[in-house]
PDB file of N, CA and C in Angstrom:
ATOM      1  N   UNK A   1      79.900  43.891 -81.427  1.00  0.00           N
ATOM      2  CA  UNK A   1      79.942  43.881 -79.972  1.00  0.00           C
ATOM      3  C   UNK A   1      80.865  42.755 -79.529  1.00  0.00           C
ATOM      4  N   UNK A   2      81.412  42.615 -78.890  1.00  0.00           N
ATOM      5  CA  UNK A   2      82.976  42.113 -78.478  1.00  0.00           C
ATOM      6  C   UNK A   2      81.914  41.403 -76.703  1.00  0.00           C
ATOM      7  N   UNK A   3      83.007  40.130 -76.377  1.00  0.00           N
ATOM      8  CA  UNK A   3      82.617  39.694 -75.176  1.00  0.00           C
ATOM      9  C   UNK A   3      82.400  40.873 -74.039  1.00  0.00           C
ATOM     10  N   UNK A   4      83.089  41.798 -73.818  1.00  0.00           N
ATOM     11  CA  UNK A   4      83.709  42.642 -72.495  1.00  0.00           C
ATOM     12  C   UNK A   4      82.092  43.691 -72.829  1.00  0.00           C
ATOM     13  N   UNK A   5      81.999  44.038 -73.974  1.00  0.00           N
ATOM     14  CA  UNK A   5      80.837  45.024 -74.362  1.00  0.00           C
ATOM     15  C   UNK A   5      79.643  44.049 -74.083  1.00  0.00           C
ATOM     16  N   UNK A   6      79.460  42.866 -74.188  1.00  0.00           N
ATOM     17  CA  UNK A   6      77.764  42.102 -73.783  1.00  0.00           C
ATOM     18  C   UNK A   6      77.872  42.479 -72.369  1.00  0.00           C
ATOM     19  N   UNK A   7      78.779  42.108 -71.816  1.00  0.00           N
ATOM     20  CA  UNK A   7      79.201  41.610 -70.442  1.00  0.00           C
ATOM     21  C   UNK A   7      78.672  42.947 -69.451  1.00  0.00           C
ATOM     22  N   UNK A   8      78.964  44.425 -70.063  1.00  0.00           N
ATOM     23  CA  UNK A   8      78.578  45.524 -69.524  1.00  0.00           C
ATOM     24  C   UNK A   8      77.358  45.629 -69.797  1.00  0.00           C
ATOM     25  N   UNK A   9      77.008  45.216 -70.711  1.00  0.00           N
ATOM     26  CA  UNK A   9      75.363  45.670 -71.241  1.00  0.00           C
ATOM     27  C   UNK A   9      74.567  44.676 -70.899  1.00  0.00           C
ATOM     28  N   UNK A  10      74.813  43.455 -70.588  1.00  0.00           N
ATOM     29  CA  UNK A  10      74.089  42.313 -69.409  1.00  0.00           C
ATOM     30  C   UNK A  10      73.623  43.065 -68.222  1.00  0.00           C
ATOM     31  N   UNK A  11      75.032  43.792 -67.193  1.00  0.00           N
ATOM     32  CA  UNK A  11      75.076  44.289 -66.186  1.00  0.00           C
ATOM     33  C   UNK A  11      74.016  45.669 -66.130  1.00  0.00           C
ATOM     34  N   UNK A  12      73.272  46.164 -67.253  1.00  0.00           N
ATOM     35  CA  UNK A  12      72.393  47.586 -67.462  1.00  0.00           C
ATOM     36  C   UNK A  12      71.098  47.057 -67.196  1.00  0.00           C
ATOM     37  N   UNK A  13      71.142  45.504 -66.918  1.00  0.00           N
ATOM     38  CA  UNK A  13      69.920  45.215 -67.024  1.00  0.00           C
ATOM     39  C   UNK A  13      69.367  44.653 -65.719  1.00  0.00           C
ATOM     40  N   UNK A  14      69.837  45.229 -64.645  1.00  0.00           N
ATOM     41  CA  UNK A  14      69.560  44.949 -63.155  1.00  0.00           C
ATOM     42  C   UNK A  14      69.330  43.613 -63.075  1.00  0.00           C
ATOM     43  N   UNK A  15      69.572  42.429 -64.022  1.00  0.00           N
ATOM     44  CA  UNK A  15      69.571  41.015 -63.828  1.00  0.00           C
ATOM     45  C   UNK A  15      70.813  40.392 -63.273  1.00  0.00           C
ATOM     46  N   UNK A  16      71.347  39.841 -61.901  1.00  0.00           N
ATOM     47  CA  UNK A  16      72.688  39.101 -61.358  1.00  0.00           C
ATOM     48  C   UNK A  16      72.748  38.030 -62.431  1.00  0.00           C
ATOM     49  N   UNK A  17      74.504  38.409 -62.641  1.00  0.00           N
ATOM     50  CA  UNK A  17      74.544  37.351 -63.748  1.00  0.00           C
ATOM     51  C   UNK A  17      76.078  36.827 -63.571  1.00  0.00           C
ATOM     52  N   UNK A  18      76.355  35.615 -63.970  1.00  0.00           N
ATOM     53  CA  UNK A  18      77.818  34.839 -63.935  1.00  0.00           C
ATOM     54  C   UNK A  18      78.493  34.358 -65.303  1.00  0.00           C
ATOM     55  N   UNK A  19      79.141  34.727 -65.315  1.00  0.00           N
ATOM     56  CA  UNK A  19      80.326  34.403 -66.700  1.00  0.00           C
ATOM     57  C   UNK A  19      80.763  32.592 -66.220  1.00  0.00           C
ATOM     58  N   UNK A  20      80.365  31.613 -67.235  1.00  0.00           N
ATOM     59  CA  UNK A  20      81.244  30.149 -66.874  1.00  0.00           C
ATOM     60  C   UNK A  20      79.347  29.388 -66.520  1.00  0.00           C
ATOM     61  N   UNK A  21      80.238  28.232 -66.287  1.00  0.00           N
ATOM     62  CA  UNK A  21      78.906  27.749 -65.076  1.00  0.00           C
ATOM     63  C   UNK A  21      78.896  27.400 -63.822  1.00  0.00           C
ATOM     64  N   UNK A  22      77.375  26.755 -63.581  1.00  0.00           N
ATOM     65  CA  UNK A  22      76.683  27.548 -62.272  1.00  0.00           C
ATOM     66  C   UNK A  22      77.438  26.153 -61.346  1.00  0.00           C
ATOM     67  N   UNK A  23      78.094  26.466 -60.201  1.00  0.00           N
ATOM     68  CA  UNK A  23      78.875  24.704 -59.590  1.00  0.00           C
ATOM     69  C   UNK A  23      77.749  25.069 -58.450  1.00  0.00           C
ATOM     70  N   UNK A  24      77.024  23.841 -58.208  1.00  0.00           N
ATOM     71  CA  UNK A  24      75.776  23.713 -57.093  1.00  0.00           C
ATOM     72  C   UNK A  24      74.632  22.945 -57.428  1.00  0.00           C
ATOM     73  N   UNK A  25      73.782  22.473 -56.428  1.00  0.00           N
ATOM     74  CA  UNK A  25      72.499  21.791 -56.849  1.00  0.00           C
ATOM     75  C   UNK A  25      71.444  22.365 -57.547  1.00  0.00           C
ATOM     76  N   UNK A  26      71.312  23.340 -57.205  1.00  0.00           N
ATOM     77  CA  UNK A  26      70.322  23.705 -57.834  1.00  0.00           C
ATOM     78  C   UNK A  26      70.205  25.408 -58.454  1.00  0.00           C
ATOM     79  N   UNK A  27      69.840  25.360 -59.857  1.00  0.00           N
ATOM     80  CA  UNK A  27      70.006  25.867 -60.702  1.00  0.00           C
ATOM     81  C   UNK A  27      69.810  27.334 -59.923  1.00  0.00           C
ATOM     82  N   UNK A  28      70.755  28.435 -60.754  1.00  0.00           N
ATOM     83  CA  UNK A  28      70.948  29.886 -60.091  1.00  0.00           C
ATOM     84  C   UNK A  28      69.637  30.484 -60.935  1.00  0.00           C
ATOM     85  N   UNK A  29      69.175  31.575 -59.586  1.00  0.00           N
ATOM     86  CA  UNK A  29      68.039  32.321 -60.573  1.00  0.00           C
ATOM     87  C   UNK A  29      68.602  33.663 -61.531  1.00  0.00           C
ATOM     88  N   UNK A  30      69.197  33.578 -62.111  1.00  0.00           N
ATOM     89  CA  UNK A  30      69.547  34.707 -63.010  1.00  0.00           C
ATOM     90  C   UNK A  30      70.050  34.215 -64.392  1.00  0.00           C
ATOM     91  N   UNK A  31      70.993  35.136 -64.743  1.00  0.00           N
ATOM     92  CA  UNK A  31      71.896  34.956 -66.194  1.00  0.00           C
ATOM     93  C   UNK A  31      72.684  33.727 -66.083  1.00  0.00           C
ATOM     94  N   UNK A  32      73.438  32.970 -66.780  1.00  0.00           N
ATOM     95  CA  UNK A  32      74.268  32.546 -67.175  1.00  0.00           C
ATOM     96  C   UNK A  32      74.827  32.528 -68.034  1.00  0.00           C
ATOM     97  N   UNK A  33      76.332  32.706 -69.043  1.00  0.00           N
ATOM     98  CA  UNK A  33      76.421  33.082 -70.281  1.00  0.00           C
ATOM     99  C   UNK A  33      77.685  32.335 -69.949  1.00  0.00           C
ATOM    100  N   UNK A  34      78.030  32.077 -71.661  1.00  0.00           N
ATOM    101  CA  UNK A  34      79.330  31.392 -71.524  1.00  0.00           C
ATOM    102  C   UNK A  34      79.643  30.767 -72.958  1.00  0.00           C
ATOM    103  N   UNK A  35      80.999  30.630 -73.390  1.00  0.00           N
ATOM    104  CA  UNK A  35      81.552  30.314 -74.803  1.00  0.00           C
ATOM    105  C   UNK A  35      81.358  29.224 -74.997  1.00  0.00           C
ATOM    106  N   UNK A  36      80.581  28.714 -76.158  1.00  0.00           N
ATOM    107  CA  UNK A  36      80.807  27.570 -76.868  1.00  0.00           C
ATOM    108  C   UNK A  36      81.245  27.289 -78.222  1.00  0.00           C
ATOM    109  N   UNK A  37      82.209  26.608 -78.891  1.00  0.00           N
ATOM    110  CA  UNK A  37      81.883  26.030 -79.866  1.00  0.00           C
ATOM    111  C   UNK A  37      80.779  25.705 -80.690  1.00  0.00           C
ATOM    112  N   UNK A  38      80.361  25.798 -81.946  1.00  0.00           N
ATOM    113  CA  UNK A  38      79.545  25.262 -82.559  1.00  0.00           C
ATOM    114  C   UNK A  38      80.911  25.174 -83.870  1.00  0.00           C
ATOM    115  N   UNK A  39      79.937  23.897 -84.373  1.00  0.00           N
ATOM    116  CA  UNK A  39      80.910  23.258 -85.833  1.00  0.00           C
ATOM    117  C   UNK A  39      80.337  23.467 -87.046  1.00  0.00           C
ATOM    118  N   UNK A  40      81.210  24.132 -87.494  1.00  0.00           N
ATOM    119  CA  UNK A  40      80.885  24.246 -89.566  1.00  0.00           C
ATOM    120  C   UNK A  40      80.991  22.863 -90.259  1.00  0.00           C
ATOM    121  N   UNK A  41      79.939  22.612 -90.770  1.00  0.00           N
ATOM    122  CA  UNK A  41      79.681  21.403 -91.334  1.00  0.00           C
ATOM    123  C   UNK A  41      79.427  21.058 -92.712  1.00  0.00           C
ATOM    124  N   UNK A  42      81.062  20.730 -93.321  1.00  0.00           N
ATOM    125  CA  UNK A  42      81.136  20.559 -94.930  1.00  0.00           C
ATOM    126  C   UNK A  42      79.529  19.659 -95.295  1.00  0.00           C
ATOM    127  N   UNK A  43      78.928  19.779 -96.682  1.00  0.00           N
ATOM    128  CA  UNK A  43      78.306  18.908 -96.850  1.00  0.00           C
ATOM    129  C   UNK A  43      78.551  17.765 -97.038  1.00  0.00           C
ATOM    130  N   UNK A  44      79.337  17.240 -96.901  1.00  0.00           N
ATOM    131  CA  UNK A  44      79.942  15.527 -96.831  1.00  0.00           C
ATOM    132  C   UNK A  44      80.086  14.894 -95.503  1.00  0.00           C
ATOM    133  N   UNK A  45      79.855  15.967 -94.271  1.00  0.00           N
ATOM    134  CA  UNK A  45      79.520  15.733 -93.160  1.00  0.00           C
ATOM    135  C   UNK A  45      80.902  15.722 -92.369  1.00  0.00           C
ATOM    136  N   UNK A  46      81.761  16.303 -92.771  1.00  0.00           N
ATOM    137  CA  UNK A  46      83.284  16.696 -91.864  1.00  0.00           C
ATOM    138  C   UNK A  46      82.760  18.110 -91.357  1.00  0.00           C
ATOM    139  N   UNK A  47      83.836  18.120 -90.221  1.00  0.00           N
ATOM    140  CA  UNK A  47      83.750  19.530 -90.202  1.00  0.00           C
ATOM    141  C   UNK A  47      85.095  20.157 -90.603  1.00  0.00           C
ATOM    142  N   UNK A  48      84.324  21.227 -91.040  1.00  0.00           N
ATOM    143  CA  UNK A  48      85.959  22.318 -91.771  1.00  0.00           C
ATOM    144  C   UNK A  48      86.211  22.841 -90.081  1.00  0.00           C
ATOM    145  N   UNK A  49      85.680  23.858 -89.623  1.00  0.00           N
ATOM    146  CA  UNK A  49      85.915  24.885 -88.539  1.00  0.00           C
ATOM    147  C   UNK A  49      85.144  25.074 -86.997  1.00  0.00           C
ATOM    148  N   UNK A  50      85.552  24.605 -86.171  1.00  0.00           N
ATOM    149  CA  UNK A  50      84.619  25.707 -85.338  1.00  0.00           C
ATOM    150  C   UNK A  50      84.411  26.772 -84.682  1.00  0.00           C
ATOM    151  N   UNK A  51      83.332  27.279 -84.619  1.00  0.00           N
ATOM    152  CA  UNK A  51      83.244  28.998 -84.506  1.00  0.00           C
ATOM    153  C   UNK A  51      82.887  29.527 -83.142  1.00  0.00           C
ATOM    154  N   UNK A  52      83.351  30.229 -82.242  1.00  0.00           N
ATOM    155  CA  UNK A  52      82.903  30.753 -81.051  1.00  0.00           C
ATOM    156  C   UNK A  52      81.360  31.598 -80.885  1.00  0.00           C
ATOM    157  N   UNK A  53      80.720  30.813 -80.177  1.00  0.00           N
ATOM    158  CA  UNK A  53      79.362  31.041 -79.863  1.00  0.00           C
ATOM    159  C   UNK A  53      79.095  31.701 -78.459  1.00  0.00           C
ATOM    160  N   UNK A  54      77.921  32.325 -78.160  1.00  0.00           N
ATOM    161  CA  UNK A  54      77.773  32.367 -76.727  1.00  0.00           C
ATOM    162  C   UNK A  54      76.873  31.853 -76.730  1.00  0.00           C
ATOM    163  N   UNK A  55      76.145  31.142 -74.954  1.00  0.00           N
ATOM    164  CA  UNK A  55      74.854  30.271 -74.794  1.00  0.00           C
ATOM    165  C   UNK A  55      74.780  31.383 -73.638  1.00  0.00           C
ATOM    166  N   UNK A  56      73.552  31.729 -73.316  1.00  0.00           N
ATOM    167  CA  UNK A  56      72.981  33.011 -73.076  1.00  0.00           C
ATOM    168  C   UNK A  56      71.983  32.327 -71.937  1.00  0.00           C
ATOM    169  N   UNK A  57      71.632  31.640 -70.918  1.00  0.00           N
ATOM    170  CA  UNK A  57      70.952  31.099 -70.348  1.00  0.00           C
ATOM    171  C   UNK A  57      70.265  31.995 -68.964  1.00  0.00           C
ATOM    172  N   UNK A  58      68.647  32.441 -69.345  1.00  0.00           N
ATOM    173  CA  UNK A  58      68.133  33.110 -68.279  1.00  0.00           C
ATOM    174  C   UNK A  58      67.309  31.902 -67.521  1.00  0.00           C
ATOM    175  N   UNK A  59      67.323  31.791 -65.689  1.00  0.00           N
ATOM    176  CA  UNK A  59      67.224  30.903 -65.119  1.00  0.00           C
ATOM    177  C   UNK A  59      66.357  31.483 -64.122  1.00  0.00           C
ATOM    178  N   UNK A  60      65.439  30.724 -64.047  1.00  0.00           N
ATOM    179  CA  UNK A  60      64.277  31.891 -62.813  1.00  0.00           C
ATOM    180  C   UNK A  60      63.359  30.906 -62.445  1.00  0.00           C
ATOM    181  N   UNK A  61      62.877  31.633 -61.198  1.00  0.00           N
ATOM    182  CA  UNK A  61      62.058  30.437 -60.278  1.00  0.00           C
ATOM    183  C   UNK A  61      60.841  30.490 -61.357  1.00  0.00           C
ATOM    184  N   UNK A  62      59.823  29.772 -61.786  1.00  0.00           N
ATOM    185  CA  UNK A  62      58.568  29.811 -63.140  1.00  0.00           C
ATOM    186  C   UNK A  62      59.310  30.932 -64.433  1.00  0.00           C
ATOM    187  N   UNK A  63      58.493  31.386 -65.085  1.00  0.00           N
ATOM    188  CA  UNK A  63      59.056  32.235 -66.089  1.00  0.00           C
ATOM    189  C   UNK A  63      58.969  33.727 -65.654  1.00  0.00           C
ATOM    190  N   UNK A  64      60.080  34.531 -66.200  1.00  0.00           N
ATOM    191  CA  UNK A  64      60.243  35.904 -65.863  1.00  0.00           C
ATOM    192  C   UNK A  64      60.115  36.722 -66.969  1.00  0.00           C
ATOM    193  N   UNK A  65      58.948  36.773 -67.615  1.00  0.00           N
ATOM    194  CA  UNK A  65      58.874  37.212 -69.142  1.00  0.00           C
ATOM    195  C   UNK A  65      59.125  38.674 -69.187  1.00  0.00           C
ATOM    196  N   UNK A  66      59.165  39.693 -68.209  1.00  0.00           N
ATOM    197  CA  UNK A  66      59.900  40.493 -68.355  1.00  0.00           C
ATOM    198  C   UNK A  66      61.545  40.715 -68.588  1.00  0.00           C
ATOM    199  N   UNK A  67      61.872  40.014 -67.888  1.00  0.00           N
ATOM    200  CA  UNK A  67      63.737  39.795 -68.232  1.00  0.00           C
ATOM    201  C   UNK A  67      63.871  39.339 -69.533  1.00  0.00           C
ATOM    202  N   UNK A  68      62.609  38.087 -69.971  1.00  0.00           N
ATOM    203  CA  UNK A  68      63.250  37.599 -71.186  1.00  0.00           C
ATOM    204  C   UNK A  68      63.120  38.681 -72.837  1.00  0.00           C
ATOM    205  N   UNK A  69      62.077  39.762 -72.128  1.00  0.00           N
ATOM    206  CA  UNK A  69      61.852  40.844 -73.357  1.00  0.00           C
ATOM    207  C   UNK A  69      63.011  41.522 -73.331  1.00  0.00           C
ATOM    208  N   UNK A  70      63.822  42.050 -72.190  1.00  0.00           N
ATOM    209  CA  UNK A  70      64.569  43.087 -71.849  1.00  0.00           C
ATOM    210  C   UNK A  70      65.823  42.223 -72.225  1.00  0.00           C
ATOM    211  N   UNK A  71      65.964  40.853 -72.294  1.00  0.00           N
ATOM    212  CA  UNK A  71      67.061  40.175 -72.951  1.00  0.00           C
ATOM    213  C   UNK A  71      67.135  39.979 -74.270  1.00  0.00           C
ATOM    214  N   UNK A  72      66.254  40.110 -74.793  1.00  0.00           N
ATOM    215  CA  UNK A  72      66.211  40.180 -76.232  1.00  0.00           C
ATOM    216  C   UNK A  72      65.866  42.020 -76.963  1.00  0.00           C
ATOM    217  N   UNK A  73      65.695  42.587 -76.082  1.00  0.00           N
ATOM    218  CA  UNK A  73      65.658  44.326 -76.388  1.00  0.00           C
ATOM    219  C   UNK A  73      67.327  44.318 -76.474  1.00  0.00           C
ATOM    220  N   UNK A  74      67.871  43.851 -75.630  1.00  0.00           N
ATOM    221  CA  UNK A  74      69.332  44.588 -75.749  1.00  0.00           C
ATOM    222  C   UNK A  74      69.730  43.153 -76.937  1.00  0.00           C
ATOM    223  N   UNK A  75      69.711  42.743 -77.507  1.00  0.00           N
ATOM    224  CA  UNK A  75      70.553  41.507 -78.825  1.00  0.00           C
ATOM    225  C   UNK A  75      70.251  42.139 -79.736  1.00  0.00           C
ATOM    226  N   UNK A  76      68.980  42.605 -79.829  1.00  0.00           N
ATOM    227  CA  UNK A  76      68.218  43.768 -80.886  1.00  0.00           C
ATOM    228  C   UNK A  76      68.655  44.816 -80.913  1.00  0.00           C
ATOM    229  N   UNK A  77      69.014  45.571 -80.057  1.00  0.00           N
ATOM    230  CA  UNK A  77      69.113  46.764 -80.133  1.00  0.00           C
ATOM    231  C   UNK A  77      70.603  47.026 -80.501  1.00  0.00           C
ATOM    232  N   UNK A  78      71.634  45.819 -79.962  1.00  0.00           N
ATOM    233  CA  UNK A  78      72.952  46.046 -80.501  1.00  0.00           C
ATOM    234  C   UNK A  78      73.606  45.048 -81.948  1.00  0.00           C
ATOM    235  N   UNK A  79      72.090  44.968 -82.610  1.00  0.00           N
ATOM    236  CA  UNK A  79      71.868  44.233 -83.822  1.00  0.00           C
ATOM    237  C   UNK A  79      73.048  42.727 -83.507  1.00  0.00           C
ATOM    238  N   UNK A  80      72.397  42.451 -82.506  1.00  0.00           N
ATOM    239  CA  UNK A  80      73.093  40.901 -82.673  1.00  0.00           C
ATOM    240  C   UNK A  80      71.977  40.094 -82.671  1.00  0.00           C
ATOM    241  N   UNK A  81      72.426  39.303 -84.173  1.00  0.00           N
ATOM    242  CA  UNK A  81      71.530  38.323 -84.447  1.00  0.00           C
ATOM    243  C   UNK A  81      71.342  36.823 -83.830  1.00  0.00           C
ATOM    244  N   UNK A  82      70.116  36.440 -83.249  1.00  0.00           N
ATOM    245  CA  UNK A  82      70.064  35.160 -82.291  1.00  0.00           C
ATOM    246  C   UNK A  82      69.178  34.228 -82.969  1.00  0.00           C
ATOM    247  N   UNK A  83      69.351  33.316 -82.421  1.00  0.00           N
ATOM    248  CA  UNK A  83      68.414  32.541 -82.714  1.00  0.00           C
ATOM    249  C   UNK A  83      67.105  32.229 -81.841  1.00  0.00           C
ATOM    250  N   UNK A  84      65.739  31.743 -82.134  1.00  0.00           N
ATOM    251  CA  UNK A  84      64.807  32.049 -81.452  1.00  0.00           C
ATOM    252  C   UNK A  84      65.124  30.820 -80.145  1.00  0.00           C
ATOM    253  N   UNK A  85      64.830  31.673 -78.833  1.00  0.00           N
ATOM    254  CA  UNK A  85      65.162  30.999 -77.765  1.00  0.00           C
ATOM    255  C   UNK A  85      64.515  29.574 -77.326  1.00  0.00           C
ATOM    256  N   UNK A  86      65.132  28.735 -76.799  1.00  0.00           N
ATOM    257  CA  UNK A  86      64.972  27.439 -76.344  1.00  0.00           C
ATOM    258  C   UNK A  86      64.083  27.469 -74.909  1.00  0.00           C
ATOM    259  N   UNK A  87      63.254  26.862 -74.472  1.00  0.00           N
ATOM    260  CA  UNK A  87      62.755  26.902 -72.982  1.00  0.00           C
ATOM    261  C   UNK A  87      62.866  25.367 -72.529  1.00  0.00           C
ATOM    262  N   UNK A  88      62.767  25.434 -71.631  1.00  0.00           N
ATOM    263  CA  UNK A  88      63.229  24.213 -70.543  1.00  0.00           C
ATOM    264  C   UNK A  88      62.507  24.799 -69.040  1.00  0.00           C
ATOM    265  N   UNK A  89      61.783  23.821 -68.700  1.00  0.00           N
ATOM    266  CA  UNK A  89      61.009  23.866 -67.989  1.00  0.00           C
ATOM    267  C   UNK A  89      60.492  22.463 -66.852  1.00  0.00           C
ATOM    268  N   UNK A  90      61.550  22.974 -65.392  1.00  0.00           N
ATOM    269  CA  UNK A  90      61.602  21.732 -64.721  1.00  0.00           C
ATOM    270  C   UNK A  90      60.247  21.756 -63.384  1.00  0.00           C
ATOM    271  N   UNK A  91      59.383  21.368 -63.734  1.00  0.00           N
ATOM    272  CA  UNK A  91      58.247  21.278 -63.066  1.00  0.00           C
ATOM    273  C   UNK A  91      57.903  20.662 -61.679  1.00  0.00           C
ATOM    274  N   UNK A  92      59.458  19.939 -61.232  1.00  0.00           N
ATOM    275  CA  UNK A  92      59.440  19.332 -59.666  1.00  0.00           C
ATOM    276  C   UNK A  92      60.020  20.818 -59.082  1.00  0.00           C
ATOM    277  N   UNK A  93      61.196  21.316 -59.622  1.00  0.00           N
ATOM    278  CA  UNK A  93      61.380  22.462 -58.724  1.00  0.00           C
ATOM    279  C   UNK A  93      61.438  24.197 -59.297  1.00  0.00           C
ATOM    280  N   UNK A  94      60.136  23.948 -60.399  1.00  0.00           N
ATOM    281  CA  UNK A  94      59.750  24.937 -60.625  1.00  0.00           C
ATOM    282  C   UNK A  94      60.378  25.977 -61.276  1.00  0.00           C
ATOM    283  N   UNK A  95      61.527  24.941 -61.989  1.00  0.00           N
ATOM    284  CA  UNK A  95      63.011  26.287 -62.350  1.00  0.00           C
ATOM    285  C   UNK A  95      62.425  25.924 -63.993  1.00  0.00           C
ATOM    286  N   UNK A  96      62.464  27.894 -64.804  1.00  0.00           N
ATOM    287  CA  UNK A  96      62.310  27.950 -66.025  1.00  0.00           C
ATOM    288  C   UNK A  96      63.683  28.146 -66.796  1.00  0.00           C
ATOM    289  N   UNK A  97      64.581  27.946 -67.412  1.00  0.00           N
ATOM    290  CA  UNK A  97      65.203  28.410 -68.465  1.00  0.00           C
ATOM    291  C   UNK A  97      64.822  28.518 -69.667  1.00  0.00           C
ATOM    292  N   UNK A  98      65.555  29.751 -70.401  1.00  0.00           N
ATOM    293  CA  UNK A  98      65.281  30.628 -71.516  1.00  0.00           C
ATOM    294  C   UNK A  98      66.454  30.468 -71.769  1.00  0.00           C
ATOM    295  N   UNK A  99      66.944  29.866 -72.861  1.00  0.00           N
ATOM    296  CA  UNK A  99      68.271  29.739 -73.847  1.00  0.00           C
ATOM    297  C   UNK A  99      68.604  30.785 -74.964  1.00  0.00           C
ATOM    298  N   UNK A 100      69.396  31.288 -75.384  1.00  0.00           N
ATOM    299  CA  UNK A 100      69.392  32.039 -76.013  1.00  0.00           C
ATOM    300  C   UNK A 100      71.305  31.780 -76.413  1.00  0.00           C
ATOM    301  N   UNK A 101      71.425  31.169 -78.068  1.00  0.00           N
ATOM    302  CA  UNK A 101      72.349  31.307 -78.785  1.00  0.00           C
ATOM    303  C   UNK A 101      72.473  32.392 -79.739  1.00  0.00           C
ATOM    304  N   UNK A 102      73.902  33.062 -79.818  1.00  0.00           N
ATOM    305  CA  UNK A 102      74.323  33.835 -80.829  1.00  0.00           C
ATOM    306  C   UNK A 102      75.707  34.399 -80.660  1.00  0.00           C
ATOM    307  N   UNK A 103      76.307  34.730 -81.616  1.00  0.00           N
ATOM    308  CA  UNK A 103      77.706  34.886 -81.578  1.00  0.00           C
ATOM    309  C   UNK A 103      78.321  36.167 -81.722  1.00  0.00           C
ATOM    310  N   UNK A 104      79.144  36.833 -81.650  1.00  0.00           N
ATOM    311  CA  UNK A 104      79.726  38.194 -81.101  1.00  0.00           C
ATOM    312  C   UNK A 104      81.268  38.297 -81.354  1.00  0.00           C
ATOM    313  N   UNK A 105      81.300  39.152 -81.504  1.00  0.00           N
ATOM    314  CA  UNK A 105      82.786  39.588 -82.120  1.00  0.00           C
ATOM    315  C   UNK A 105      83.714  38.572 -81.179  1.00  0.00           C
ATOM    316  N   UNK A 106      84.649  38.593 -81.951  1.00  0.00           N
ATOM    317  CA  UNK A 106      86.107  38.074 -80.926  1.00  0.00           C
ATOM    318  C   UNK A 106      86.887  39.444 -80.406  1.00  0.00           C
ATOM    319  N   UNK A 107      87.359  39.246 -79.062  1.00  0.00           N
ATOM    320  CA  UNK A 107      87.794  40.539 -78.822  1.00  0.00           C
ATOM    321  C   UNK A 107      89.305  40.869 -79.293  1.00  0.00           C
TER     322      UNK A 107
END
């Protein structure tokens, strides 16, 4: 699955979502997704390479544990392998994030 193919299959999932990040005070309630780097790490502690990642960030007023099943139905279902998601949880203004790393074809 290639960036342009998540990007449509994000959009199947009636969740508003933004490519990049969010510029504003306070955190957007939906998707966020966007390329990162992560580094291959010789065992001598150099790095040889780094590899294009996506960070997958669902953002909602408390938790939306329906979106976060239906976000992980579609990684599954288009056998992209993730890692188990991160939560973050800001308790003055009630905002949950659900992290979600994994990487995807280059287009």
């Amino acid at each position: 699955m290639t960036l342009a193919e998540l990007k449509a299959a994000i959009k199947t999932l009636n969740i508003p979502c933004a490519y990049g990040y969010f510029d504003g005070e306070q955190p957007p309630k939906y998707i966020v997704y966007r390329e990162t780097l992560r580094n291959v790490i010789h065992a001598n502690g150099r790095v040889i390479y780094s590899e294009p990642w996506i960070t997958l960030d669902l953002v909602s007023k408390h938790r939306d544990v329906i979106a976060e099943q239906a976000i992980m139905r579609l990684l599954t279902e288009n056998q992209i392998a993730f890692d188990d998601p991160e939560y973050d949880f800001d308790e003055e203004q009630g905002i949950h994030v659900a992290t979600y790393i994994f990487q995807i074809e280059e287009e």
